[in-house]
PDBML (XML) file of the C-alpha atoms, coordinates in Angstrom:
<?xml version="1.0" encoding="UTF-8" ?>
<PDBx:datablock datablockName="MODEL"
   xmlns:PDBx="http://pdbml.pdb.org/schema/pdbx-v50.xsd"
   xmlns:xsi="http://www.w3.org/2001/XMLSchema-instance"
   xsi:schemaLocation="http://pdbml.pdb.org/schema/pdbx-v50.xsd pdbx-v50.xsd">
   <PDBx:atom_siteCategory>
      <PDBx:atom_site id="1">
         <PDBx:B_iso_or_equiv>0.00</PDBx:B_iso_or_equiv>
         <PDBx:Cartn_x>98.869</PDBx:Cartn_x>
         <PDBx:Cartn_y>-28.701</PDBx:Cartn_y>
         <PDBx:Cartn_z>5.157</PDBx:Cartn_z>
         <PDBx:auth_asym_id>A</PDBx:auth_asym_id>
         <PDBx:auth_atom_id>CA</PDBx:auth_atom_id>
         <PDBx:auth_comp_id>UNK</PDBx:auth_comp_id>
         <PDBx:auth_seq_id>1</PDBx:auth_seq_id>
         <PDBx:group_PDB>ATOM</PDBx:group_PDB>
         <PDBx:label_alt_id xsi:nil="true" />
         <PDBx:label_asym_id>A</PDBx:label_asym_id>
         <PDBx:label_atom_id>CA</PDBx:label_atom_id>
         <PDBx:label_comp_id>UNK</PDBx:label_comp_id>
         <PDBx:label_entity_id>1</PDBx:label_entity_id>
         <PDBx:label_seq_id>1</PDBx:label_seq_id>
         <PDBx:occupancy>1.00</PDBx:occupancy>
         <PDBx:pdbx_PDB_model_num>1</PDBx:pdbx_PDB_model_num>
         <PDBx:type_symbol>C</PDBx:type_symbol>
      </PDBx:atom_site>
      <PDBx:atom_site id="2">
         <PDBx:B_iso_or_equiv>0.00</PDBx:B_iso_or_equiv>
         <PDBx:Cartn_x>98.639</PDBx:Cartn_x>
         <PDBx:Cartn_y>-27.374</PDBx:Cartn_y>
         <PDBx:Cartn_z>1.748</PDBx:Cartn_z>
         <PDBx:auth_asym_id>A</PDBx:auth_asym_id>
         <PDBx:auth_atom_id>CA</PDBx:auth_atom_id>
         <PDBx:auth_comp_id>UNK</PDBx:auth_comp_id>
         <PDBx:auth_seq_id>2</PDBx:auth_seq_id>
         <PDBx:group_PDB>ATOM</PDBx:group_PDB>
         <PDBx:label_alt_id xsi:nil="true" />
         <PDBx:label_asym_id>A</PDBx:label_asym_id>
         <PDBx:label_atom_id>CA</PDBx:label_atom_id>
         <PDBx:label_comp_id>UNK</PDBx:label_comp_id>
         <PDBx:label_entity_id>1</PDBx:label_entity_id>
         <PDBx:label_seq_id>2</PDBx:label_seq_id>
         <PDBx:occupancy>1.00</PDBx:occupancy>
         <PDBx:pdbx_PDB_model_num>1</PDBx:pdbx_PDB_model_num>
         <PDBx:type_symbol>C</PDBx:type_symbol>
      </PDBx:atom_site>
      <PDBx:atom_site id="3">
         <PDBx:B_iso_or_equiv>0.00</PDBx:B_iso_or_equiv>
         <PDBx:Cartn_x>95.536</PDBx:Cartn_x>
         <PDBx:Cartn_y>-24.388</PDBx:Cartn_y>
         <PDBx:Cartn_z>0.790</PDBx:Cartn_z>
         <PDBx:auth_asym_id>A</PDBx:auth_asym_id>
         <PDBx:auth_atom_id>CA</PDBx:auth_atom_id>
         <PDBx:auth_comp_id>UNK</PDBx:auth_comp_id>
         <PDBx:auth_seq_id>3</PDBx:auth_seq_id>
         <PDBx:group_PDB>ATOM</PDBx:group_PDB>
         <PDBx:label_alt_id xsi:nil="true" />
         <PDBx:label_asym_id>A</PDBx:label_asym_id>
         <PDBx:label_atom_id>CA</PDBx:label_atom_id>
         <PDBx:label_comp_id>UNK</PDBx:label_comp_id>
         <PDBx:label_entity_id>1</PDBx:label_entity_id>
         <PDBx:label_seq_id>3</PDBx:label_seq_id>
         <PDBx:occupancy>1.00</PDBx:occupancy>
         <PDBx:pdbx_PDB_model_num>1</PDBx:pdbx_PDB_model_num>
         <PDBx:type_symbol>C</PDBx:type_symbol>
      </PDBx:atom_site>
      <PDBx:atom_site id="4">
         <PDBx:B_iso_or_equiv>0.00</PDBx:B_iso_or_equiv>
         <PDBx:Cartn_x>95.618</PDBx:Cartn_x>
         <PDBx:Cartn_y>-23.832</PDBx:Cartn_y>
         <PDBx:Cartn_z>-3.253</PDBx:Cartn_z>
         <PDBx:auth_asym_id>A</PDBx:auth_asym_id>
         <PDBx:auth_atom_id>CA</PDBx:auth_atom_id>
         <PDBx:auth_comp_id>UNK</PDBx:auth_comp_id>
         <PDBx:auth_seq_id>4</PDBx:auth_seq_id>
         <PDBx:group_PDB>ATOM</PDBx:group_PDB>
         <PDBx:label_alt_id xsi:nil="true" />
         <PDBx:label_asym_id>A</PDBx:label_asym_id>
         <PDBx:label_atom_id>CA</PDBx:label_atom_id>
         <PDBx:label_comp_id>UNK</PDBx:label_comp_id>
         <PDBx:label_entity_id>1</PDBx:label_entity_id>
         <PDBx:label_seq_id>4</PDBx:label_seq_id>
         <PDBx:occupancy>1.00</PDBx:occupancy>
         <PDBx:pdbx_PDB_model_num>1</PDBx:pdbx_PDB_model_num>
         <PDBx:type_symbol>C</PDBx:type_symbol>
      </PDBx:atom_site>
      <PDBx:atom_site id="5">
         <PDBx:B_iso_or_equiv>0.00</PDBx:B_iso_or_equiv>
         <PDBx:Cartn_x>93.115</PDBx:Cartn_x>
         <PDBx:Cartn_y>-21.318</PDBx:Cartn_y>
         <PDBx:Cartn_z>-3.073</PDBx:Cartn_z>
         <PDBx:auth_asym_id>A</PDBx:auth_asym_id>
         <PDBx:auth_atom_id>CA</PDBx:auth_atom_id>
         <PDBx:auth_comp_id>UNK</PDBx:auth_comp_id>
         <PDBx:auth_seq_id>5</PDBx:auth_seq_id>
         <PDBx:group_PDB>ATOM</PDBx:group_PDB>
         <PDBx:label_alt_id xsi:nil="true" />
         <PDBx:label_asym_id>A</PDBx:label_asym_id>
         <PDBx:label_atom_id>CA</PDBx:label_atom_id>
         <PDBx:label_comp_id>UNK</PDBx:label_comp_id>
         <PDBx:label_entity_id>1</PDBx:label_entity_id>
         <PDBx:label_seq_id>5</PDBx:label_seq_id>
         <PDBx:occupancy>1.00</PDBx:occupancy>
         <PDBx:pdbx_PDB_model_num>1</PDBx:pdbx_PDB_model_num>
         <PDBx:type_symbol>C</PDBx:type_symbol>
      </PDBx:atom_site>
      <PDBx:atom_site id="6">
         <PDBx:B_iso_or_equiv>0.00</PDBx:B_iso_or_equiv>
         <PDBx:Cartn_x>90.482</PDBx:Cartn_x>
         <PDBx:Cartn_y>-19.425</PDBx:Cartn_y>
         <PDBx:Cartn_z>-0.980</PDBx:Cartn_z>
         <PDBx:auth_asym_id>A</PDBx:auth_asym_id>
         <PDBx:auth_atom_id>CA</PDBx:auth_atom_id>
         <PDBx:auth_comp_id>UNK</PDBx:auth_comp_id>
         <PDBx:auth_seq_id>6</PDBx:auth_seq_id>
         <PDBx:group_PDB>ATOM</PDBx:group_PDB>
         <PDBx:label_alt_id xsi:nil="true" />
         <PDBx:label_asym_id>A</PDBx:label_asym_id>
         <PDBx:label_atom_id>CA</PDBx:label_atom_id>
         <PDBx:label_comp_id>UNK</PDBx:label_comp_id>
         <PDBx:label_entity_id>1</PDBx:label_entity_id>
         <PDBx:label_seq_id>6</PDBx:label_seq_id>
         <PDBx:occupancy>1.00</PDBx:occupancy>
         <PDBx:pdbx_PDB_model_num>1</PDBx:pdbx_PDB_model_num>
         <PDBx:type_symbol>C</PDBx:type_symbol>
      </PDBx:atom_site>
      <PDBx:atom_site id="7">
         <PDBx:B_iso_or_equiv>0.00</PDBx:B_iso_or_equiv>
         <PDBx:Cartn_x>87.264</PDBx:Cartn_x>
         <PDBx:Cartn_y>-21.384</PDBx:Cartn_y>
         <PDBx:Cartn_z>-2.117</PDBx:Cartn_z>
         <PDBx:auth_asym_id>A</PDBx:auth_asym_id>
         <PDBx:auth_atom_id>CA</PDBx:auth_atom_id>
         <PDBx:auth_comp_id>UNK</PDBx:auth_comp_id>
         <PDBx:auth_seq_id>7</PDBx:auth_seq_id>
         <PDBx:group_PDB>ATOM</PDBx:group_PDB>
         <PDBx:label_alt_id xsi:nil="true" />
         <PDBx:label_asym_id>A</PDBx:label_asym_id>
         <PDBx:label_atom_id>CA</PDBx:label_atom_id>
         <PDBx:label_comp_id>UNK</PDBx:label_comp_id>
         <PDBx:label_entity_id>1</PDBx:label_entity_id>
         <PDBx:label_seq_id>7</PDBx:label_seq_id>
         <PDBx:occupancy>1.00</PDBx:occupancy>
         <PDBx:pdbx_PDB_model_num>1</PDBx:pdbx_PDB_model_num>
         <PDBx:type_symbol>C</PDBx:type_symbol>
      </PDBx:atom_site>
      <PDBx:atom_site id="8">
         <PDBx:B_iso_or_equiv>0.00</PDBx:B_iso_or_equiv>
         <PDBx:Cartn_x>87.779</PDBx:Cartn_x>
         <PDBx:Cartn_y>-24.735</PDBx:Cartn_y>
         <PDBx:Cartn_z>-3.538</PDBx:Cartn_z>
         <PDBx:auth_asym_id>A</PDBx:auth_asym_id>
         <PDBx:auth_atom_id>CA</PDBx:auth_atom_id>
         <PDBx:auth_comp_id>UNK</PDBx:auth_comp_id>
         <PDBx:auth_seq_id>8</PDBx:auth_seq_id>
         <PDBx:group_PDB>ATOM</PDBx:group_PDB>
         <PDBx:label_alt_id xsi:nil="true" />
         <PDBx:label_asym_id>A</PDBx:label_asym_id>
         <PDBx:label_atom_id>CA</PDBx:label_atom_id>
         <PDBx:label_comp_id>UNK</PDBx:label_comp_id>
         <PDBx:label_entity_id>1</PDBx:label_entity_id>
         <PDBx:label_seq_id>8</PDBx:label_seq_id>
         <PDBx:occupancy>1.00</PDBx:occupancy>
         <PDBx:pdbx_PDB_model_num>1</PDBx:pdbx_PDB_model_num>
         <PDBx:type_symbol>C</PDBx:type_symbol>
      </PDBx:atom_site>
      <PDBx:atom_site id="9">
         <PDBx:B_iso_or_equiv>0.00</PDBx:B_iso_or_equiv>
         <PDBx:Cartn_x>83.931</PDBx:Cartn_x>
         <PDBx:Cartn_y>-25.264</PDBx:Cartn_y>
         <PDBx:Cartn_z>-4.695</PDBx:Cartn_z>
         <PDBx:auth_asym_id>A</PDBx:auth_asym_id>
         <PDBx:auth_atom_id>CA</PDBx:auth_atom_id>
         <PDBx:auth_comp_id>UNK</PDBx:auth_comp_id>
         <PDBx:auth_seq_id>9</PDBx:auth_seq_id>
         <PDBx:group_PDB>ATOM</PDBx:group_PDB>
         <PDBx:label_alt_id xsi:nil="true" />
         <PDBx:label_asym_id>A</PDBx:label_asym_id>
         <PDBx:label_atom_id>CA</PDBx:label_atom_id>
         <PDBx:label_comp_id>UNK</PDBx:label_comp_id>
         <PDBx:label_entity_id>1</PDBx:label_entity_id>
         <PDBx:label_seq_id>9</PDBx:label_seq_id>
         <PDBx:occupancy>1.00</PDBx:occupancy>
         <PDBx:pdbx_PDB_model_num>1</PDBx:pdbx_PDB_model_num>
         <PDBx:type_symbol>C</PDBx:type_symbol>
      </PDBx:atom_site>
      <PDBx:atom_site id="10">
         <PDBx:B_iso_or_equiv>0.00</PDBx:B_iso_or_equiv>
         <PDBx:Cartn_x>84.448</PDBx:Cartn_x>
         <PDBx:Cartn_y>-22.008</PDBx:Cartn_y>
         <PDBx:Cartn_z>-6.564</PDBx:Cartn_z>
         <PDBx:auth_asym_id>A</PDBx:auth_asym_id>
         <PDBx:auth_atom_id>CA</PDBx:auth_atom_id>
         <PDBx:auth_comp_id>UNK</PDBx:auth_comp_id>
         <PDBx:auth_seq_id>10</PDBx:auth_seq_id>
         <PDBx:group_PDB>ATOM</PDBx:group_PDB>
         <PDBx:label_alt_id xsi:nil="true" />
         <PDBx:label_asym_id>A</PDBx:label_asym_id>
         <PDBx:label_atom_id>CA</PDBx:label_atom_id>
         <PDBx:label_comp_id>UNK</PDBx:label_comp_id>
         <PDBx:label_entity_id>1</PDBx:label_entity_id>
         <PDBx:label_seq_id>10</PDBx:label_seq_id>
         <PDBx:occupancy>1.00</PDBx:occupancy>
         <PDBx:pdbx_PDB_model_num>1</PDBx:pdbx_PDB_model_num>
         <PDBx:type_symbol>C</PDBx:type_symbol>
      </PDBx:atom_site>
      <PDBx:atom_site id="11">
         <PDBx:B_iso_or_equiv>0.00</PDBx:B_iso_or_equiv>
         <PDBx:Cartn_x>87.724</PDBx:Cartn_x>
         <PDBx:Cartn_y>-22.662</PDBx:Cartn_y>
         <PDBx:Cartn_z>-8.299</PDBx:Cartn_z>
         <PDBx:auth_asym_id>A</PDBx:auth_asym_id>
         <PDBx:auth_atom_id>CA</PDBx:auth_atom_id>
         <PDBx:auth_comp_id>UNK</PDBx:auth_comp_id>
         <PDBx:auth_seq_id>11</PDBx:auth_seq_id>
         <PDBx:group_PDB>ATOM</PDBx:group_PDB>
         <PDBx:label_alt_id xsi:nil="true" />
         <PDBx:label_asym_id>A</PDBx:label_asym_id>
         <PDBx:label_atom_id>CA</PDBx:label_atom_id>
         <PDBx:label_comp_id>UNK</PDBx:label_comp_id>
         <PDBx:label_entity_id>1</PDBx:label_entity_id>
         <PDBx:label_seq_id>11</PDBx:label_seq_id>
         <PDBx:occupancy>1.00</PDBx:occupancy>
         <PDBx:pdbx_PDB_model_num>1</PDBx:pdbx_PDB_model_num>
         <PDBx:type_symbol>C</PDBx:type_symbol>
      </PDBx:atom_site>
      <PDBx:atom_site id="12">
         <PDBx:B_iso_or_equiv>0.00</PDBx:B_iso_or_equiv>
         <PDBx:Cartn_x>89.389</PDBx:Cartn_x>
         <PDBx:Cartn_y>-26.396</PDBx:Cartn_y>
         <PDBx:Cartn_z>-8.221</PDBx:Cartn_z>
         <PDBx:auth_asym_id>A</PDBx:auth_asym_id>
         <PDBx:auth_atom_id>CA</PDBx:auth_atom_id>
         <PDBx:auth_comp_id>UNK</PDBx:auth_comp_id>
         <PDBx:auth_seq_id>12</PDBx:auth_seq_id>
         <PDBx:group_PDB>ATOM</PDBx:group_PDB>
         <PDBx:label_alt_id xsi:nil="true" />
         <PDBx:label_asym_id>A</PDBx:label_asym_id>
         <PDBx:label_atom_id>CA</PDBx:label_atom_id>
         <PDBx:label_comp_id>UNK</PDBx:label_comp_id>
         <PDBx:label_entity_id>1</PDBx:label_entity_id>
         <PDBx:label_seq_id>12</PDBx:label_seq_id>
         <PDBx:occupancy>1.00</PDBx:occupancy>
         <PDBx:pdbx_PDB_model_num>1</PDBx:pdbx_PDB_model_num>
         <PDBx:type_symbol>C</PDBx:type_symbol>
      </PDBx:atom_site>
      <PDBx:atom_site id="13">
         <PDBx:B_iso_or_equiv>0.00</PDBx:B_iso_or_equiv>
         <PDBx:Cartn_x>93.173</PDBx:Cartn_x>
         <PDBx:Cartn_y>-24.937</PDBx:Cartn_y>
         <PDBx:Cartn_z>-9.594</PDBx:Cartn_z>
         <PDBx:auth_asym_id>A</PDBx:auth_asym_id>
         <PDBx:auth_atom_id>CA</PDBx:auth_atom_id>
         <PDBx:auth_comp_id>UNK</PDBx:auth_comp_id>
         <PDBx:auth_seq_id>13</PDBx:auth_seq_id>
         <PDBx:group_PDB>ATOM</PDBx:group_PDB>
         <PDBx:label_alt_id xsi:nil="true" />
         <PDBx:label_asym_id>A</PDBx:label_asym_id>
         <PDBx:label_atom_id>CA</PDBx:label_atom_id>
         <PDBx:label_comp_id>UNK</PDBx:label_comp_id>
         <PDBx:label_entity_id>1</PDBx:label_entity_id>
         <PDBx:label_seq_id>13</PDBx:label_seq_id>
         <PDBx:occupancy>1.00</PDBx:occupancy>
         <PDBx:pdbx_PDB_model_num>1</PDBx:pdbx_PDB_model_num>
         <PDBx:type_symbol>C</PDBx:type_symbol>
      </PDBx:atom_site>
      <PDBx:atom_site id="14">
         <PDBx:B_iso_or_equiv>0.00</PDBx:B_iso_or_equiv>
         <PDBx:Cartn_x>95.454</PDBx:Cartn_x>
         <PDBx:Cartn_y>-25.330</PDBx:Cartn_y>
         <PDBx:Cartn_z>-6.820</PDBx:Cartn_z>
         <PDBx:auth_asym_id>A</PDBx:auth_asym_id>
         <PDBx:auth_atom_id>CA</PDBx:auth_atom_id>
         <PDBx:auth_comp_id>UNK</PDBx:auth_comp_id>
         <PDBx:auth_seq_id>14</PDBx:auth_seq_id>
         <PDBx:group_PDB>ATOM</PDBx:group_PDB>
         <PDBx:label_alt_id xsi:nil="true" />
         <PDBx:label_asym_id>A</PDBx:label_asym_id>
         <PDBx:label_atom_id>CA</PDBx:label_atom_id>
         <PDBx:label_comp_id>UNK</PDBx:label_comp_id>
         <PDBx:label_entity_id>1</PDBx:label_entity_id>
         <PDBx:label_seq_id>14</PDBx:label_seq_id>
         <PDBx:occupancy>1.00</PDBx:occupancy>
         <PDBx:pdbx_PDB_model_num>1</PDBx:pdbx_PDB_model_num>
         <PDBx:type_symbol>C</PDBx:type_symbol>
      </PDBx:atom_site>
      <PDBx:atom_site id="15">
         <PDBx:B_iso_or_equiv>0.00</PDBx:B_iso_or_equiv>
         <PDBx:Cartn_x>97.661</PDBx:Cartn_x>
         <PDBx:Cartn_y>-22.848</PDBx:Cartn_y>
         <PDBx:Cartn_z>-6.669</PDBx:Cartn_z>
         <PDBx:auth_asym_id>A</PDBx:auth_asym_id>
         <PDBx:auth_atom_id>CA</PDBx:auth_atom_id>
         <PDBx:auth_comp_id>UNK</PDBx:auth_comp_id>
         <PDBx:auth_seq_id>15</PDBx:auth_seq_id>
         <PDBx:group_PDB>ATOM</PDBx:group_PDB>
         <PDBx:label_alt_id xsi:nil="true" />
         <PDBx:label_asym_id>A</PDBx:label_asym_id>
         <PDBx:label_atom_id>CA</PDBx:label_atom_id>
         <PDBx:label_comp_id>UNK</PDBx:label_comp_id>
         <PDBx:label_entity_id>1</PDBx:label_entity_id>
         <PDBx:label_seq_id>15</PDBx:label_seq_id>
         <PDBx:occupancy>1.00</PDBx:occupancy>
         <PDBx:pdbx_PDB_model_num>1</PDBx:pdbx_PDB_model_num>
         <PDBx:type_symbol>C</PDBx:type_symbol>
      </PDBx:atom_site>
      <PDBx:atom_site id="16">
         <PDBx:B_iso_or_equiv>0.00</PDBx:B_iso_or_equiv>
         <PDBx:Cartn_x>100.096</PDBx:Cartn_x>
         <PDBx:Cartn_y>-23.731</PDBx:Cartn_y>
         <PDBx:Cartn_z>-4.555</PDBx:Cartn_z>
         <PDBx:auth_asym_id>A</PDBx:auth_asym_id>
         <PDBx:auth_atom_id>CA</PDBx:auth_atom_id>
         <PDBx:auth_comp_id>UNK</PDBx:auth_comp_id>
         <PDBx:auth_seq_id>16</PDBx:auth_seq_id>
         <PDBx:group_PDB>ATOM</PDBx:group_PDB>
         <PDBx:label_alt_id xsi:nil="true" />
         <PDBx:label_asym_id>A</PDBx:label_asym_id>
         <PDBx:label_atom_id>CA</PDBx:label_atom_id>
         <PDBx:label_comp_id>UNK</PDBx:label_comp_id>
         <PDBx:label_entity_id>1</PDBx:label_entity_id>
         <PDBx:label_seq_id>16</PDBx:label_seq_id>
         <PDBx:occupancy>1.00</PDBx:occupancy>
         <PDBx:pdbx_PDB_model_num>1</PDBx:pdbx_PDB_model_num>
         <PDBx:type_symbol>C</PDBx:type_symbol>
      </PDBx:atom_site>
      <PDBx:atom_site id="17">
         <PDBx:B_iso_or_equiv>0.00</PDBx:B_iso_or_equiv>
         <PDBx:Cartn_x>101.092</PDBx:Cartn_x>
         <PDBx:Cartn_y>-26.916</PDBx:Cartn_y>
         <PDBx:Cartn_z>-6.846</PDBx:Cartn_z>
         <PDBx:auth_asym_id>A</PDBx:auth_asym_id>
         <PDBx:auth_atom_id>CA</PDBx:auth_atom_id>
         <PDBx:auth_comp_id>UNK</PDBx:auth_comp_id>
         <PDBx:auth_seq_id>17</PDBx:auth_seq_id>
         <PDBx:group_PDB>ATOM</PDBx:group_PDB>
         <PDBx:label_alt_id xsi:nil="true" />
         <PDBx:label_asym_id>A</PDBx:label_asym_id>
         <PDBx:label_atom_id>CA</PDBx:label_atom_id>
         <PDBx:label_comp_id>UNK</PDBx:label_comp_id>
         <PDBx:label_entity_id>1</PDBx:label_entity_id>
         <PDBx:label_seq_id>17</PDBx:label_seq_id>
         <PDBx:occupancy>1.00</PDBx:occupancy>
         <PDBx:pdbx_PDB_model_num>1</PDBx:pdbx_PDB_model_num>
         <PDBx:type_symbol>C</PDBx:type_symbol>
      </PDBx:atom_site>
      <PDBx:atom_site id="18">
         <PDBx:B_iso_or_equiv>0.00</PDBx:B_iso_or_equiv>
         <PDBx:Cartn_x>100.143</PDBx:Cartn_x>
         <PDBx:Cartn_y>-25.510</PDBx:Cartn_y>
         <PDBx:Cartn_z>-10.329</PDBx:Cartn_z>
         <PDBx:auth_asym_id>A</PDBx:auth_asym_id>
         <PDBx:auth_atom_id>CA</PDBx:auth_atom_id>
         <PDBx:auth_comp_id>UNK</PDBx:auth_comp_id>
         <PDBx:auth_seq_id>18</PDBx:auth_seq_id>
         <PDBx:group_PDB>ATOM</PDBx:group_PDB>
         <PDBx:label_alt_id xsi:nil="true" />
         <PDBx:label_asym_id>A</PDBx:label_asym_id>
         <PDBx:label_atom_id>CA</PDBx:label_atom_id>
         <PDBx:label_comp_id>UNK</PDBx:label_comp_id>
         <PDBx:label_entity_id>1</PDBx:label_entity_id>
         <PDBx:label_seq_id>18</PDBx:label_seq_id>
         <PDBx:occupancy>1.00</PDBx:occupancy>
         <PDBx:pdbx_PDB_model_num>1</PDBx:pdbx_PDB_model_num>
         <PDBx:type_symbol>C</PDBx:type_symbol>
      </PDBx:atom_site>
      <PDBx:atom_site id="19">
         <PDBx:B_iso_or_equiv>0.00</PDBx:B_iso_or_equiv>
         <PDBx:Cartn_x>100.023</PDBx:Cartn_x>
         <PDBx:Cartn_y>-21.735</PDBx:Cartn_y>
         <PDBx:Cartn_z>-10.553</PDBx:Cartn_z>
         <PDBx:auth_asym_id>A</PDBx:auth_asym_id>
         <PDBx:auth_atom_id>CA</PDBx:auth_atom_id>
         <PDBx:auth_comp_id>UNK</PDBx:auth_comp_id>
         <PDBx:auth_seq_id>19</PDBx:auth_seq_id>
         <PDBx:group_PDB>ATOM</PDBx:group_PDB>
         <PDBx:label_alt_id xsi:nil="true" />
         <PDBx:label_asym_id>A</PDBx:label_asym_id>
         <PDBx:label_atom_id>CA</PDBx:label_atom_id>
         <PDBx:label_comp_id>UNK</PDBx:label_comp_id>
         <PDBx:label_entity_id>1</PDBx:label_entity_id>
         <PDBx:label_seq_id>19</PDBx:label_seq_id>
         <PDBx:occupancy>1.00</PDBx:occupancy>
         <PDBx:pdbx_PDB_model_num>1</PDBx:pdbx_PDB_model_num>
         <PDBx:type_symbol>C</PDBx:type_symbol>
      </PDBx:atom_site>
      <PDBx:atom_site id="20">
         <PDBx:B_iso_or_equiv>0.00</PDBx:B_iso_or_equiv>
         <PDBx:Cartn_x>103.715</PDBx:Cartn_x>
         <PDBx:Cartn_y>-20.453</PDBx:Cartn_y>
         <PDBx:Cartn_z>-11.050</PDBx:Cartn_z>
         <PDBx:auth_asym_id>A</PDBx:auth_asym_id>
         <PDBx:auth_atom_id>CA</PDBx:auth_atom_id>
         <PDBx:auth_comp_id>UNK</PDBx:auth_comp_id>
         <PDBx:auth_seq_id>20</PDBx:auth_seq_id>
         <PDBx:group_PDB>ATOM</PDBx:group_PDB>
         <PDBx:label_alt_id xsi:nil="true" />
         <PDBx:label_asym_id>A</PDBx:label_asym_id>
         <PDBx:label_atom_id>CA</PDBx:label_atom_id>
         <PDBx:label_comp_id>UNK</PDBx:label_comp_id>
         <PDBx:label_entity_id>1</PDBx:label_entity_id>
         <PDBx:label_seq_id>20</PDBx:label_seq_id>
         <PDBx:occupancy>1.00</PDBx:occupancy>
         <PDBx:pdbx_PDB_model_num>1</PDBx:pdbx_PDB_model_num>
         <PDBx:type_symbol>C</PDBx:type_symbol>
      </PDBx:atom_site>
      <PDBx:atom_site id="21">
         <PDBx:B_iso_or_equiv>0.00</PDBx:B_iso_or_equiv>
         <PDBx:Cartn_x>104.293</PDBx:Cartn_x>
         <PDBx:Cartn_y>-16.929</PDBx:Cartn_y>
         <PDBx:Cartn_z>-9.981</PDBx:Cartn_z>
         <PDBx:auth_asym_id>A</PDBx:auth_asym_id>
         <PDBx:auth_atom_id>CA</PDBx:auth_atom_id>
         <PDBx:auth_comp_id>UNK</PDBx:auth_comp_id>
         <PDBx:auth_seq_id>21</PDBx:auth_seq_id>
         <PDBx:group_PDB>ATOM</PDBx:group_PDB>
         <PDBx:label_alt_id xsi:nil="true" />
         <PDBx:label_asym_id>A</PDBx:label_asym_id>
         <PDBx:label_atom_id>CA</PDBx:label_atom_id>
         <PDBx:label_comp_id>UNK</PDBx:label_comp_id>
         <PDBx:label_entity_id>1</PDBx:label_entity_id>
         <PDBx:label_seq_id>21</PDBx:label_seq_id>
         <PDBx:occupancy>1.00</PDBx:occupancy>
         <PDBx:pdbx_PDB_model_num>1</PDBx:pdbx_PDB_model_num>
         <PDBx:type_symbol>C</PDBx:type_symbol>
      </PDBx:atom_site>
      <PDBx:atom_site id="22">
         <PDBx:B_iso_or_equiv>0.00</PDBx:B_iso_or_equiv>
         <PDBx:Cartn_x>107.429</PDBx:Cartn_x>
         <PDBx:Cartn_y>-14.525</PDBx:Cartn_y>
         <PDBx:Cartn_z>-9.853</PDBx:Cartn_z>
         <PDBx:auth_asym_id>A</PDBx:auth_asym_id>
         <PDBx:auth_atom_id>CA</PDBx:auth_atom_id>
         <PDBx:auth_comp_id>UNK</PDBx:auth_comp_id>
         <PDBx:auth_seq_id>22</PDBx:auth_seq_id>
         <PDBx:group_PDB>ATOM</PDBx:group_PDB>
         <PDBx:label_alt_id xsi:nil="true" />
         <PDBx:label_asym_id>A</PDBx:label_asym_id>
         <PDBx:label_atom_id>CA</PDBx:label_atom_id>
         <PDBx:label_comp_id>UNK</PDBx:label_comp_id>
         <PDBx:label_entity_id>1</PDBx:label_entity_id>
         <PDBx:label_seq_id>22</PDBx:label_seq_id>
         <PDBx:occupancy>1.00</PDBx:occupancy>
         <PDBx:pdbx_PDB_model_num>1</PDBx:pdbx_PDB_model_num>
         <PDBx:type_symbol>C</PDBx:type_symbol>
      </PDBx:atom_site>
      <PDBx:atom_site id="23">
         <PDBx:B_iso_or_equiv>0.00</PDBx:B_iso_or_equiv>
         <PDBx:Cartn_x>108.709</PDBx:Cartn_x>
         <PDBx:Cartn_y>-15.068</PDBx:Cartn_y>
         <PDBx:Cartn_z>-6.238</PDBx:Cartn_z>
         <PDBx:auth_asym_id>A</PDBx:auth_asym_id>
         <PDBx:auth_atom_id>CA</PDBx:auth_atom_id>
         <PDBx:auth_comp_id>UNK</PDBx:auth_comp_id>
         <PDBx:auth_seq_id>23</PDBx:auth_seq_id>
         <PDBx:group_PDB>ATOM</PDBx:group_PDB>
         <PDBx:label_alt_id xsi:nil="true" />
         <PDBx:label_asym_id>A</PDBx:label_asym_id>
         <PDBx:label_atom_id>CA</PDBx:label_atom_id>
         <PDBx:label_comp_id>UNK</PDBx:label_comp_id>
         <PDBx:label_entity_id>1</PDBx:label_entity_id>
         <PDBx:label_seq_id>23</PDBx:label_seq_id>
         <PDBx:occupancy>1.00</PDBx:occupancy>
         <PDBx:pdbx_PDB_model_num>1</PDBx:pdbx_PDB_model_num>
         <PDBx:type_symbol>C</PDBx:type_symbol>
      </PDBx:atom_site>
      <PDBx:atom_site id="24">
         <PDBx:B_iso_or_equiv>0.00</PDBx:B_iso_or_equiv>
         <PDBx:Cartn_x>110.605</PDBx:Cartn_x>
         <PDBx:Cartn_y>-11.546</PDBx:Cartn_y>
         <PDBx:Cartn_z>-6.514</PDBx:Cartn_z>
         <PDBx:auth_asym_id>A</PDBx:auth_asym_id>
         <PDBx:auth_atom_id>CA</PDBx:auth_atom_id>
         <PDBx:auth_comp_id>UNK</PDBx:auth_comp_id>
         <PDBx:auth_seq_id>24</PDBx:auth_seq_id>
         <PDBx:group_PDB>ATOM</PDBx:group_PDB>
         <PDBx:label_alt_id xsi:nil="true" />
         <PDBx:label_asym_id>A</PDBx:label_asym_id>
         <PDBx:label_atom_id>CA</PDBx:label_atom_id>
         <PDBx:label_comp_id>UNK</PDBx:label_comp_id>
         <PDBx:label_entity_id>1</PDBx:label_entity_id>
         <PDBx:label_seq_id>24</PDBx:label_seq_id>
         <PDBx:occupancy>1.00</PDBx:occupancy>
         <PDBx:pdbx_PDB_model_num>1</PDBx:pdbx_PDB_model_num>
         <PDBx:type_symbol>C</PDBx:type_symbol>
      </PDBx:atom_site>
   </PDBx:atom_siteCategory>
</PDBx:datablock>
């Protein structure tokens, strides 16, 4: 299962394969 975002026909970037964050 994978969710990138929380509305793909709002925003296509996925963010769990693109959008690097600081994992702290």
């Amino acid at each position: 299962a994978m969710v990138g975002g929380p509305d793909y026909g709002e925003s296509q970037f996925n963010r769990a394969t693109h959008a690097r964050r600081q994992p702290g």
